[in-house]
PDB file of N, CA and C in Angstrom:
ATOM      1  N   UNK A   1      55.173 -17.530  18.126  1.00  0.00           N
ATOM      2  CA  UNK A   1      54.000 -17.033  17.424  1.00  0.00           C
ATOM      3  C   UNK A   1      54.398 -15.952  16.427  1.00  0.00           C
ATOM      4  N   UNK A   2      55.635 -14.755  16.661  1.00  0.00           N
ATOM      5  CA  UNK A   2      55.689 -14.173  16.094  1.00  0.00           C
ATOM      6  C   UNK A   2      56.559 -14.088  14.445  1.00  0.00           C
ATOM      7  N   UNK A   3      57.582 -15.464  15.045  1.00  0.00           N
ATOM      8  CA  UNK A   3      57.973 -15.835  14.623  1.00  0.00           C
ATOM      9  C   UNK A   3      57.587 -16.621  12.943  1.00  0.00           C
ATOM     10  N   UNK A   4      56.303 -17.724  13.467  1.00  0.00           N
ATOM     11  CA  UNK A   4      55.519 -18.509  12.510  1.00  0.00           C
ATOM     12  C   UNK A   4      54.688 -17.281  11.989  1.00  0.00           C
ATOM     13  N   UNK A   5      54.193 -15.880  12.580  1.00  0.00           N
ATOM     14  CA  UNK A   5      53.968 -14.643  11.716  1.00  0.00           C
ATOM     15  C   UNK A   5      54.619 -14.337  10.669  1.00  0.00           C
ATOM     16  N   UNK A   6      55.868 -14.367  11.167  1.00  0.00           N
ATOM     17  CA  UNK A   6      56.687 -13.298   9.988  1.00  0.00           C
ATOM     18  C   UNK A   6      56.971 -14.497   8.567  1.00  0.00           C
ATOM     19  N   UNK A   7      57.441 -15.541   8.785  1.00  0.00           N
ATOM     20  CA  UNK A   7      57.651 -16.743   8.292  1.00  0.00           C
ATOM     21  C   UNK A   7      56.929 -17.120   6.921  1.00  0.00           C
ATOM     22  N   UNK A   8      55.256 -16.927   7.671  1.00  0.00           N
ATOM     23  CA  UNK A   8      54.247 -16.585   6.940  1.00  0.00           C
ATOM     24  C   UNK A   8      54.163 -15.742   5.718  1.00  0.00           C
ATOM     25  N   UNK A   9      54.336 -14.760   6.225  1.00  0.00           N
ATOM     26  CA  UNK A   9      54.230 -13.072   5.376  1.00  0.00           C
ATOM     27  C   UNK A   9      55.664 -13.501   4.664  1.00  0.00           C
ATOM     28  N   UNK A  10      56.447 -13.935   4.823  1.00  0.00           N
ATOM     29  CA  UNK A  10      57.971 -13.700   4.079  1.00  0.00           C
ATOM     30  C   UNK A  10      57.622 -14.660   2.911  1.00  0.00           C
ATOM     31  N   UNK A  11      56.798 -15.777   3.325  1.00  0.00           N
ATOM     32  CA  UNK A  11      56.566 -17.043   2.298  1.00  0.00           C
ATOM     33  C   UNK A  11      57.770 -18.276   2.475  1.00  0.00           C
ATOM     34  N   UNK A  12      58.479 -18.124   3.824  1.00  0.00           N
ATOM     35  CA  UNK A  12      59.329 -19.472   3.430  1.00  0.00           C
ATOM     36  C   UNK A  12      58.411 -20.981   3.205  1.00  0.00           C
ATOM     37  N   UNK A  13      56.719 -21.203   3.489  1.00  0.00           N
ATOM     38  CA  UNK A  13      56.346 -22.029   3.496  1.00  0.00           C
ATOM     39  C   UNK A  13      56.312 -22.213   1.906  1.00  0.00           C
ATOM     40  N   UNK A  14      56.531 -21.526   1.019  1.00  0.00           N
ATOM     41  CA  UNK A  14      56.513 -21.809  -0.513  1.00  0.00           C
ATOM     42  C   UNK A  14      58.122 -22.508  -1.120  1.00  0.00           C
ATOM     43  N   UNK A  15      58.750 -22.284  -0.072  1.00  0.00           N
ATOM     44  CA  UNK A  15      59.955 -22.677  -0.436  1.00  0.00           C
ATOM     45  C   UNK A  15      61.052 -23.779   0.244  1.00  0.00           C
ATOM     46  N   UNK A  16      60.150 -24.590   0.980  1.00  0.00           N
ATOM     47  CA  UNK A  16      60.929 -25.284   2.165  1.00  0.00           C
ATOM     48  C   UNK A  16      60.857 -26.749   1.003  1.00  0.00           C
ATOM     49  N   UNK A  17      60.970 -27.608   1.943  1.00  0.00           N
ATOM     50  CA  UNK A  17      60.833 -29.188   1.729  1.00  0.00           C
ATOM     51  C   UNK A  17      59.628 -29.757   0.620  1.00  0.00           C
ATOM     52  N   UNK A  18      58.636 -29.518   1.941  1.00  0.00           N
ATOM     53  CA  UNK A  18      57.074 -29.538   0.994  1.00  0.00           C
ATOM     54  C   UNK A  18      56.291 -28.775   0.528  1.00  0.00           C
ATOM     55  N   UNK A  19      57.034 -28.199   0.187  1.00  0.00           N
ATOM     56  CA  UNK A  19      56.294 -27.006  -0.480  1.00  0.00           C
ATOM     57  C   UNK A  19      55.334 -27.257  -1.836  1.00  0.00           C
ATOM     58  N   UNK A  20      55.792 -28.626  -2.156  1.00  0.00           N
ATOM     59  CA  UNK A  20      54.755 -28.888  -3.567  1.00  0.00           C
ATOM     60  C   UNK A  20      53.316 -28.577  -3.110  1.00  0.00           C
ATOM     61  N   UNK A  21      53.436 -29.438  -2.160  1.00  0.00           N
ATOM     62  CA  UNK A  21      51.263 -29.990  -1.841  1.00  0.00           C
ATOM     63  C   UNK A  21      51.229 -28.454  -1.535  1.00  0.00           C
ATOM     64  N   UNK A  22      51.894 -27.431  -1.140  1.00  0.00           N
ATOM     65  CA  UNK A  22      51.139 -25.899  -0.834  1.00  0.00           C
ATOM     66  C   UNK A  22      51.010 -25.369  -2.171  1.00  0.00           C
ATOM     67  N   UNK A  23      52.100 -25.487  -3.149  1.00  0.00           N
ATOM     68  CA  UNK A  23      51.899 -24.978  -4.336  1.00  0.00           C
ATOM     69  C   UNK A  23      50.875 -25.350  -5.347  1.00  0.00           C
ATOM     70  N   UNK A  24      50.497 -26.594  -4.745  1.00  0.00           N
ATOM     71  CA  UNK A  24      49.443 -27.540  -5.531  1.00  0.00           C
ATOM     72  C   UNK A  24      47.742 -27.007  -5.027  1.00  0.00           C
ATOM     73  N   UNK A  25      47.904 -26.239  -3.570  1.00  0.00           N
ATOM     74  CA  UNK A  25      46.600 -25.854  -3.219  1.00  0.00           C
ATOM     75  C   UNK A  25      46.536 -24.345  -3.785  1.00  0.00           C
ATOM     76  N   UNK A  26      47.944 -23.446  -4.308  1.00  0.00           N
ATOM     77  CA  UNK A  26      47.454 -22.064  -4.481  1.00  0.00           C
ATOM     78  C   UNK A  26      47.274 -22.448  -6.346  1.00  0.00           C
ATOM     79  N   UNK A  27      47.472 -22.836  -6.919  1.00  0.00           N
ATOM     80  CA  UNK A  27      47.217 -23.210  -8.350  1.00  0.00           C
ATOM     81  C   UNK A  27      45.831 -23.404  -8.465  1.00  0.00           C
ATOM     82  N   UNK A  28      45.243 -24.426  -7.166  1.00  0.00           N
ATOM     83  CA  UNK A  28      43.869 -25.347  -7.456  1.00  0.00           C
ATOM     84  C   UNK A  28      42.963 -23.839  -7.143  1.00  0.00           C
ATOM     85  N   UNK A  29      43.436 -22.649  -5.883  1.00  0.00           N
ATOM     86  CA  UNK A  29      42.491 -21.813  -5.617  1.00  0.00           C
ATOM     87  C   UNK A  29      42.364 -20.506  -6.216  1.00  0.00           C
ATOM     88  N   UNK A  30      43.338 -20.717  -6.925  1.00  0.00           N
ATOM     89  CA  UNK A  30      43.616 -19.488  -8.425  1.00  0.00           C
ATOM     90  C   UNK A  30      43.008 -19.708  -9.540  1.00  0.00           C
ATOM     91  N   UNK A  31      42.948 -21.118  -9.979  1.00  0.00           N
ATOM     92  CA  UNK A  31      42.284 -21.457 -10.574  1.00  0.00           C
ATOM     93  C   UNK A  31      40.435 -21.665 -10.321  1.00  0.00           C
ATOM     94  N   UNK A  32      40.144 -21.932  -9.260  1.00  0.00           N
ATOM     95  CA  UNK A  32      38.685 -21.791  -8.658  1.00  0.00           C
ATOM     96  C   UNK A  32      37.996 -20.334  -8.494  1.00  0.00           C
ATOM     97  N   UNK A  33      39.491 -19.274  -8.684  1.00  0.00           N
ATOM     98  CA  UNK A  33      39.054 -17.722  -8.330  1.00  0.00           C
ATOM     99  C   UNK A  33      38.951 -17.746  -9.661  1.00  0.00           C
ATOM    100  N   UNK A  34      40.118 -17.856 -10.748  1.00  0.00           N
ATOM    101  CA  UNK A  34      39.498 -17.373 -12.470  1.00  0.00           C
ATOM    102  C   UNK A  34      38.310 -17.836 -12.734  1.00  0.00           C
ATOM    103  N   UNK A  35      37.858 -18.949 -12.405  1.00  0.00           N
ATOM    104  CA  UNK A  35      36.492 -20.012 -12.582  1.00  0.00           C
ATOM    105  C   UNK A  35      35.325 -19.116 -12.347  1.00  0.00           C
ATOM    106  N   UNK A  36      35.162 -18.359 -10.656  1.00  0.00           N
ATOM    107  CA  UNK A  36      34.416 -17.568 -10.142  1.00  0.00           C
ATOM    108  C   UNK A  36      33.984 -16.030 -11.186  1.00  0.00           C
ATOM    109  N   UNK A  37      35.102 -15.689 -11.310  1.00  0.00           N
ATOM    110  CA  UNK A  37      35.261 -14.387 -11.886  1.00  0.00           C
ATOM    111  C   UNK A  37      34.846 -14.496 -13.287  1.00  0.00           C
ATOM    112  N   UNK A  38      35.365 -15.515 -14.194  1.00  0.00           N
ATOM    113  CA  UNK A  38      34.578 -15.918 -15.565  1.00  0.00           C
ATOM    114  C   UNK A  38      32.938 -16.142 -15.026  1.00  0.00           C
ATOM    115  N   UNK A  39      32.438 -16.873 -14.467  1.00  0.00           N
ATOM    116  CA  UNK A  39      30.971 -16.982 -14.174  1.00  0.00           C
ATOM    117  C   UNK A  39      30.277 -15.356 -13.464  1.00  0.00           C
ATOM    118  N   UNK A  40      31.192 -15.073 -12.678  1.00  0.00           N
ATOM    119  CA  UNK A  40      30.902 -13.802 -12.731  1.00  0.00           C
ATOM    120  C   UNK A  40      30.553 -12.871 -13.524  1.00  0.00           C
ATOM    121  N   UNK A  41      31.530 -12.432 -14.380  1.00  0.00           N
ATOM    122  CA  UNK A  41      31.302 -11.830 -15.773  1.00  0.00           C
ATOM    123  C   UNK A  41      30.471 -12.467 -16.623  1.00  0.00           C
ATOM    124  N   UNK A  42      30.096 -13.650 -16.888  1.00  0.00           N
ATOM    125  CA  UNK A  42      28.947 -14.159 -17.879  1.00  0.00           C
ATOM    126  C   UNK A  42      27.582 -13.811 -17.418  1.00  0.00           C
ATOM    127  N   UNK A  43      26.941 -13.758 -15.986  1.00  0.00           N
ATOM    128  CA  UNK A  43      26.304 -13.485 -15.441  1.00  0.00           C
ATOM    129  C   UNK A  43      25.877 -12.224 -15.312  1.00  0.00           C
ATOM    130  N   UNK A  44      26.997 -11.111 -15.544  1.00  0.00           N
ATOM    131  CA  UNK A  44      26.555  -9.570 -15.710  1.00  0.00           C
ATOM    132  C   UNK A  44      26.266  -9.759 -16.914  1.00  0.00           C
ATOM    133  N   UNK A  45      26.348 -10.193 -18.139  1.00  0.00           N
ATOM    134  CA  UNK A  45      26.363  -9.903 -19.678  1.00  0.00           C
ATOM    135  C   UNK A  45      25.052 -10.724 -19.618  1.00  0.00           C
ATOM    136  N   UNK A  46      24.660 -11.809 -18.879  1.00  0.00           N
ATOM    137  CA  UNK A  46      23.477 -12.464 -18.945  1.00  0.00           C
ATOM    138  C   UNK A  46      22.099 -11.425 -18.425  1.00  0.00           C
ATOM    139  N   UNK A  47      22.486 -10.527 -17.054  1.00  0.00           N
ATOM    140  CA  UNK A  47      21.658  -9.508 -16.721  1.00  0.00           C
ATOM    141  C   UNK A  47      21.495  -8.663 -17.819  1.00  0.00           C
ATOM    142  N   UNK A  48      22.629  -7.716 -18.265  1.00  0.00           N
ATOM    143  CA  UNK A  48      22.590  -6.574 -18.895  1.00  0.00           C
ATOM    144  C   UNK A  48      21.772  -6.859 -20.396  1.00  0.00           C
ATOM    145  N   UNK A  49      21.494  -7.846 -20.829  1.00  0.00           N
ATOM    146  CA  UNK A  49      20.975  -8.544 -22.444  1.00  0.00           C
ATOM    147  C   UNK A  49      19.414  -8.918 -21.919  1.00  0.00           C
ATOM    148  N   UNK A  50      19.157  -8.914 -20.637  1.00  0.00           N
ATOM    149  CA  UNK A  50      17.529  -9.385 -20.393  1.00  0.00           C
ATOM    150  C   UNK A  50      17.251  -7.864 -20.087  1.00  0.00           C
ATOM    151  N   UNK A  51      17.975  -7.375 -19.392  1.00  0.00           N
ATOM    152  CA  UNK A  51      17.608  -5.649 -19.060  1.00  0.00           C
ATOM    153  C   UNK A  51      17.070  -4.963 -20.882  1.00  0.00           C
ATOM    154  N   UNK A  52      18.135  -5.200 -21.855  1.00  0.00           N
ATOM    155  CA  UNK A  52      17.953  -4.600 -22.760  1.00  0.00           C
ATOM    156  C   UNK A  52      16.910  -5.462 -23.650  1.00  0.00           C
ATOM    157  N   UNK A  53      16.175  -6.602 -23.798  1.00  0.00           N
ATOM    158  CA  UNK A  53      15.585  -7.455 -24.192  1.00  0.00           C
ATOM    159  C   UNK A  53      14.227  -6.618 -23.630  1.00  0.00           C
ATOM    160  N   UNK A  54      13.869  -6.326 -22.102  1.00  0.00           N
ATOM    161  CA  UNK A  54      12.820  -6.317 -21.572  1.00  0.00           C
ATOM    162  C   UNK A  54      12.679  -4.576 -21.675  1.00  0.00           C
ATOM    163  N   UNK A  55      13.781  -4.022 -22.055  1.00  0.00           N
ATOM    164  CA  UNK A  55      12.969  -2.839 -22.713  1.00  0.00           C
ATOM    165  C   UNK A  55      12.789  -2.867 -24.268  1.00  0.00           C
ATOM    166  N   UNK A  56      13.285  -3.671 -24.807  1.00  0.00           N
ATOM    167  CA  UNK A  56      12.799  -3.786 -26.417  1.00  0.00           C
ATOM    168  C   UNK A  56      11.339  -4.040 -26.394  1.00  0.00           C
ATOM    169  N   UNK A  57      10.760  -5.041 -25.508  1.00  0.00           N
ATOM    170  CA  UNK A  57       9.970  -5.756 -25.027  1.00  0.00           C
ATOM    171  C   UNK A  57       8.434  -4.701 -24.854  1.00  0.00           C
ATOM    172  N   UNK A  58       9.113  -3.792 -23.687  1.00  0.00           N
ATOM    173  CA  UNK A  58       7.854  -2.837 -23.661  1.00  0.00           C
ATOM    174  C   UNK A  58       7.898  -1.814 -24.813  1.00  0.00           C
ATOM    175  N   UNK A  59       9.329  -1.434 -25.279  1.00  0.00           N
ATOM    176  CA  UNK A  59       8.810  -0.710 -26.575  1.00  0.00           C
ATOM    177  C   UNK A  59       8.384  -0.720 -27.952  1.00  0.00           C
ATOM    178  N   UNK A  60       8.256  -2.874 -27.987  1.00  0.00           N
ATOM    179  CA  UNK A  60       7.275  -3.378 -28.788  1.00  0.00           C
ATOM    180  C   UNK A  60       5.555  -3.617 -28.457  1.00  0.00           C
ATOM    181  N   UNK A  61       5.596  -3.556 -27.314  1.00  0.00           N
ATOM    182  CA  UNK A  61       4.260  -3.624 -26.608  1.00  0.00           C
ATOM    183  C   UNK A  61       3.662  -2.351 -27.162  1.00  0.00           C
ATOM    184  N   UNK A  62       4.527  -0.817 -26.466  1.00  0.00           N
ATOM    185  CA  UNK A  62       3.727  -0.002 -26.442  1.00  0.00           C
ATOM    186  C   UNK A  62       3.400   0.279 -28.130  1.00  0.00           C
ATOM    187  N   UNK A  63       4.429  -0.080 -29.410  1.00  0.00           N
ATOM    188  CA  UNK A  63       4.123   0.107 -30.818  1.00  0.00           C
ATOM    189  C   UNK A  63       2.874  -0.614 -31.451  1.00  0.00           C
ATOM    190  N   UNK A  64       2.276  -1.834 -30.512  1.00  0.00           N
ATOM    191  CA  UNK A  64       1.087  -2.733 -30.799  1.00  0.00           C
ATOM    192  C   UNK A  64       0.248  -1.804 -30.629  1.00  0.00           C
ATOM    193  N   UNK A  65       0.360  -1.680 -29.410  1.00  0.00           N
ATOM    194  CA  UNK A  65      -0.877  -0.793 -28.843  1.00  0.00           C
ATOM    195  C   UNK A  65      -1.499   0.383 -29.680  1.00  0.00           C
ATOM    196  N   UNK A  66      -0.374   1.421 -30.030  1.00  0.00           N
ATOM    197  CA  UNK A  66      -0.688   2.390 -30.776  1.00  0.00           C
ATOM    198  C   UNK A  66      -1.602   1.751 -32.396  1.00  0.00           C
ATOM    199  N   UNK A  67      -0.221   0.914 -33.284  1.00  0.00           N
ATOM    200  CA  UNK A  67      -1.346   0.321 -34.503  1.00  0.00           C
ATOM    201  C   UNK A  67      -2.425  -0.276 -33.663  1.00  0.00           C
ATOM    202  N   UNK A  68      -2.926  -0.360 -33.280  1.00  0.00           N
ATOM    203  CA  UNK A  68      -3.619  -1.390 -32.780  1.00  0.00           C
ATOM    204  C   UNK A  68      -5.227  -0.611 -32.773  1.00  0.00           C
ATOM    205  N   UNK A  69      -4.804   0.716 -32.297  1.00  0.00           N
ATOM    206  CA  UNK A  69      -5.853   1.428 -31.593  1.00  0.00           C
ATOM    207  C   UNK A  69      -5.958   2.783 -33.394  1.00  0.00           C
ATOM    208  N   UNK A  70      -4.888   2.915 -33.768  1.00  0.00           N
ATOM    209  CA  UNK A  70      -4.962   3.829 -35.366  1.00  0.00           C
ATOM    210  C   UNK A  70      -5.494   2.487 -36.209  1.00  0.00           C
ATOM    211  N   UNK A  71      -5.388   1.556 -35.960  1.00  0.00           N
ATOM    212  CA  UNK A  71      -6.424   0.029 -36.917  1.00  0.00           C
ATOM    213  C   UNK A  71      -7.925   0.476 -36.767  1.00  0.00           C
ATOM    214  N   UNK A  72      -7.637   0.540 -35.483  1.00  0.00           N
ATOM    215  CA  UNK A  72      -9.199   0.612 -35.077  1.00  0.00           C
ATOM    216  C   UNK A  72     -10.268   1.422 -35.392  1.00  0.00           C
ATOM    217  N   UNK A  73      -9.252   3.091 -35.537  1.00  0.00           N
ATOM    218  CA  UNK A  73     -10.053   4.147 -35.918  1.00  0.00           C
ATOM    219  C   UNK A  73     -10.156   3.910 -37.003  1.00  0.00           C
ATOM    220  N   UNK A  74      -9.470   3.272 -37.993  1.00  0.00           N
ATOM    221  CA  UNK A  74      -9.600   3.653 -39.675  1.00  0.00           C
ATOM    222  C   UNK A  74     -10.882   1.922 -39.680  1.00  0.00           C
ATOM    223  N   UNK A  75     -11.357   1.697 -38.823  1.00  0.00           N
ATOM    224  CA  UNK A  75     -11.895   0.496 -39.164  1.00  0.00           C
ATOM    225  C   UNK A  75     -13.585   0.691 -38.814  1.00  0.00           C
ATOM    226  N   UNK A  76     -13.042   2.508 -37.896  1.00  0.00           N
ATOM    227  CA  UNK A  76     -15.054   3.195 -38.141  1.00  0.00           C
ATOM    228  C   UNK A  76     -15.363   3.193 -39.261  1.00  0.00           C
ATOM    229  N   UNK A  77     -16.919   3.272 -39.146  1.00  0.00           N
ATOM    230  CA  UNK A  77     -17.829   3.317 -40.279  1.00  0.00           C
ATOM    231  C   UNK A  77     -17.647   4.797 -40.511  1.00  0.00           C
ATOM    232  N   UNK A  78     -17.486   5.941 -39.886  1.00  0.00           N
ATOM    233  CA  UNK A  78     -17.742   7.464 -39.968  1.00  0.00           C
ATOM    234  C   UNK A  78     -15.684   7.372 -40.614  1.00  0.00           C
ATOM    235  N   UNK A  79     -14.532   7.082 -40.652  1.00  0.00           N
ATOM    236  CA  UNK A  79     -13.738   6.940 -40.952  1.00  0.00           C
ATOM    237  C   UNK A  79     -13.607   6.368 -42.824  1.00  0.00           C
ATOM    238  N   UNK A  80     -14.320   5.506 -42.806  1.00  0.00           N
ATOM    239  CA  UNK A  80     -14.183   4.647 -44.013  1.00  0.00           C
ATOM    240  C   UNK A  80     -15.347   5.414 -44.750  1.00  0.00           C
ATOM    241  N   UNK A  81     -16.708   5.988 -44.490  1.00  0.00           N
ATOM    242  CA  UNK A  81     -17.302   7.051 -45.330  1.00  0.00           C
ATOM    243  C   UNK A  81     -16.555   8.699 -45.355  1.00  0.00           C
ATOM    244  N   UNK A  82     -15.576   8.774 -44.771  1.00  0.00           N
ATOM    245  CA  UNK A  82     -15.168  10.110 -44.945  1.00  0.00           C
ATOM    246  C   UNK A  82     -13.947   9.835 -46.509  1.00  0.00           C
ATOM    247  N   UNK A  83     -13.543   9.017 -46.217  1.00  0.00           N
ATOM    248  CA  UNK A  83     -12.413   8.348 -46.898  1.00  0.00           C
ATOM    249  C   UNK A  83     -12.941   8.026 -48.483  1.00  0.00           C
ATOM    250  N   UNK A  84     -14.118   7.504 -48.572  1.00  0.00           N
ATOM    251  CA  UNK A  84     -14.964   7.223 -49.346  1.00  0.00           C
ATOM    252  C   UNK A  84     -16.039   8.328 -50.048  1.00  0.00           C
ATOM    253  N   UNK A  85     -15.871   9.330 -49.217  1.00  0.00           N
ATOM    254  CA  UNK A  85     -17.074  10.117 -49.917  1.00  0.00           C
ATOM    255  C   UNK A  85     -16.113  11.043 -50.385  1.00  0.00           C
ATOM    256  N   UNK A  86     -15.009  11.347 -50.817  1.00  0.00           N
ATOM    257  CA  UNK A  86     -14.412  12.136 -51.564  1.00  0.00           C
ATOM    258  C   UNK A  86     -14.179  11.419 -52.865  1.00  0.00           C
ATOM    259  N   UNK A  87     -14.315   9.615 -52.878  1.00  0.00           N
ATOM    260  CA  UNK A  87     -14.397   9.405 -54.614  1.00  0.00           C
ATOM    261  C   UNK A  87     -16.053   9.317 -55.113  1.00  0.00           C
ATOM    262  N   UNK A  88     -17.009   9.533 -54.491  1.00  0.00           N
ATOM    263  CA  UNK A  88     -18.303   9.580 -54.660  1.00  0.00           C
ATOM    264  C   UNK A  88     -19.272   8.446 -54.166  1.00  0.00           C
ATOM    265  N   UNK A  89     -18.451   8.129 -52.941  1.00  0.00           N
ATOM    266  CA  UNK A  89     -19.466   6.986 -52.564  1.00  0.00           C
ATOM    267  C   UNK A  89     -20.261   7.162 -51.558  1.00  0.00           C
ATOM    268  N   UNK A  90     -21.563   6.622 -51.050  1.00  0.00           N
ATOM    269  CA  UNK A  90     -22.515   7.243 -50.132  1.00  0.00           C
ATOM    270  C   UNK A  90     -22.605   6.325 -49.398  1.00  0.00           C
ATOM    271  N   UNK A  91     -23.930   6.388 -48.425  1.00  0.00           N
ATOM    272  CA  UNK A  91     -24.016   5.399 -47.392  1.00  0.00           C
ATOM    273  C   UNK A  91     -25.625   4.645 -47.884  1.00  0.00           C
ATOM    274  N   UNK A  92     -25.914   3.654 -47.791  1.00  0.00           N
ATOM    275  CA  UNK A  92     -26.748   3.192 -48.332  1.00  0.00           C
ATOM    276  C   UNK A  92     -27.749   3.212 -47.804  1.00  0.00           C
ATOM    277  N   UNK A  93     -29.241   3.924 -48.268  1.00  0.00           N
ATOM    278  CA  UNK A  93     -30.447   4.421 -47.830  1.00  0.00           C
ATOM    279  C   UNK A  93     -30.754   2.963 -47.546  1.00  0.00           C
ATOM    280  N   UNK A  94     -31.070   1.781 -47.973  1.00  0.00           N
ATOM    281  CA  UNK A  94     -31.630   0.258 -47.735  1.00  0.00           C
ATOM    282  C   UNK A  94     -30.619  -0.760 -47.551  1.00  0.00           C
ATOM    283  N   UNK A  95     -31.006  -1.251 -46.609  1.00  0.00           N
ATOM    284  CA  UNK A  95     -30.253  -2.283 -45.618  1.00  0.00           C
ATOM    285  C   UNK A  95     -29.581  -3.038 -46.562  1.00  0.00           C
ATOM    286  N   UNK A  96     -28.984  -4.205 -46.305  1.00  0.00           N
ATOM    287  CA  UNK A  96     -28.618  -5.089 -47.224  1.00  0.00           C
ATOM    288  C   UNK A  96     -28.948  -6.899 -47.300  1.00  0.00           C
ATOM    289  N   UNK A  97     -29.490  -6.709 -48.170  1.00  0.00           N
ATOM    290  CA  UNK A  97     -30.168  -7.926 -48.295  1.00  0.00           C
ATOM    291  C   UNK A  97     -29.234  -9.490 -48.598  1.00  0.00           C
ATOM    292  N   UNK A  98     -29.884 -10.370 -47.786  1.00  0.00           N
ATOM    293  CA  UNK A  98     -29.247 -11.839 -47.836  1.00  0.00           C
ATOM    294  C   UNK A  98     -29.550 -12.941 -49.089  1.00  0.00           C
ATOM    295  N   UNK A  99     -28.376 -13.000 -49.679  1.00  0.00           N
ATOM    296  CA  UNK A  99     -28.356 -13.642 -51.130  1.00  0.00           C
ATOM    297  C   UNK A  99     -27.918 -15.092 -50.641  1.00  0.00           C
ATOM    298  N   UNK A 100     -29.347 -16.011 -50.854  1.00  0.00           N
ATOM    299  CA  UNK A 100     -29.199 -17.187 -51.002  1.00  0.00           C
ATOM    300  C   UNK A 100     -29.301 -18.228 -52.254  1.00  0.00           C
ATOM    301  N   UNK A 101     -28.234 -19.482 -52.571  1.00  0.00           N
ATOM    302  CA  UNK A 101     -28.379 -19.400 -53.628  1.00  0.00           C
ATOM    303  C   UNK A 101     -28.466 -21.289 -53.514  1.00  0.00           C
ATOM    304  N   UNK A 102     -29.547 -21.592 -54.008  1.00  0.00           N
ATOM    305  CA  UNK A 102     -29.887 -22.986 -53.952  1.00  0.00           C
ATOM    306  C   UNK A 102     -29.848 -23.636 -55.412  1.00  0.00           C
ATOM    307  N   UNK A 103     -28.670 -25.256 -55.088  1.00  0.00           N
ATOM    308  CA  UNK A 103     -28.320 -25.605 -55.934  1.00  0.00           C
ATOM    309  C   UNK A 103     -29.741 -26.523 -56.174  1.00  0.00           C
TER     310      UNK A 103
END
């Protein structure tokens, strides 16, 4: 037992007779570890780009919101006569009447 231990750890199984078919399984699982580790790493760069996407995300949300709500104020009637009554325009004493026009 202690023997097929040390044997082990020394690596004569890389170097005996058949040693191909062993060399043929550490190639195939070196290669399955670079495989892992590339998908690995694509997968952090895939997180870290939705992380930074989904705060672009709310700090396009919250820029709607704001125009959205300064639209709104400039879209009062007490807004658009303040704006207006400094080139001389007033608010109109009589309603406004419906112009129909028959061909």
């Amino acid at each position: 037992m202690k023997d097929k231990f040390y044997s082990l750890l020394r690596g004569r199984f890389l170097v005996s007779d058949n040693a191909f078919k062993y060399w043929q399984m550490i190639l195939f699982l070196s290669g399955l570890a670079l495989i892992m580790i590339a998908s690995s790493h694509s997968a952090d760069r895939k997180v870290y780009r939705i992380a930074a996407l989904n705060d672009e995300v709310k700090e396009l949300r919250s820029e709607f919101v704001d125009l959205r709500s300064r639209l709104m104020q400039l879209k009062m009637e007490s807004t658009v006569v303040k704006k207006l009554g400094a080139r001389g325009f007033e608010i109109g004493k009589t309603p406004p009447e419906k112009i129909t026009v028959i061909n």
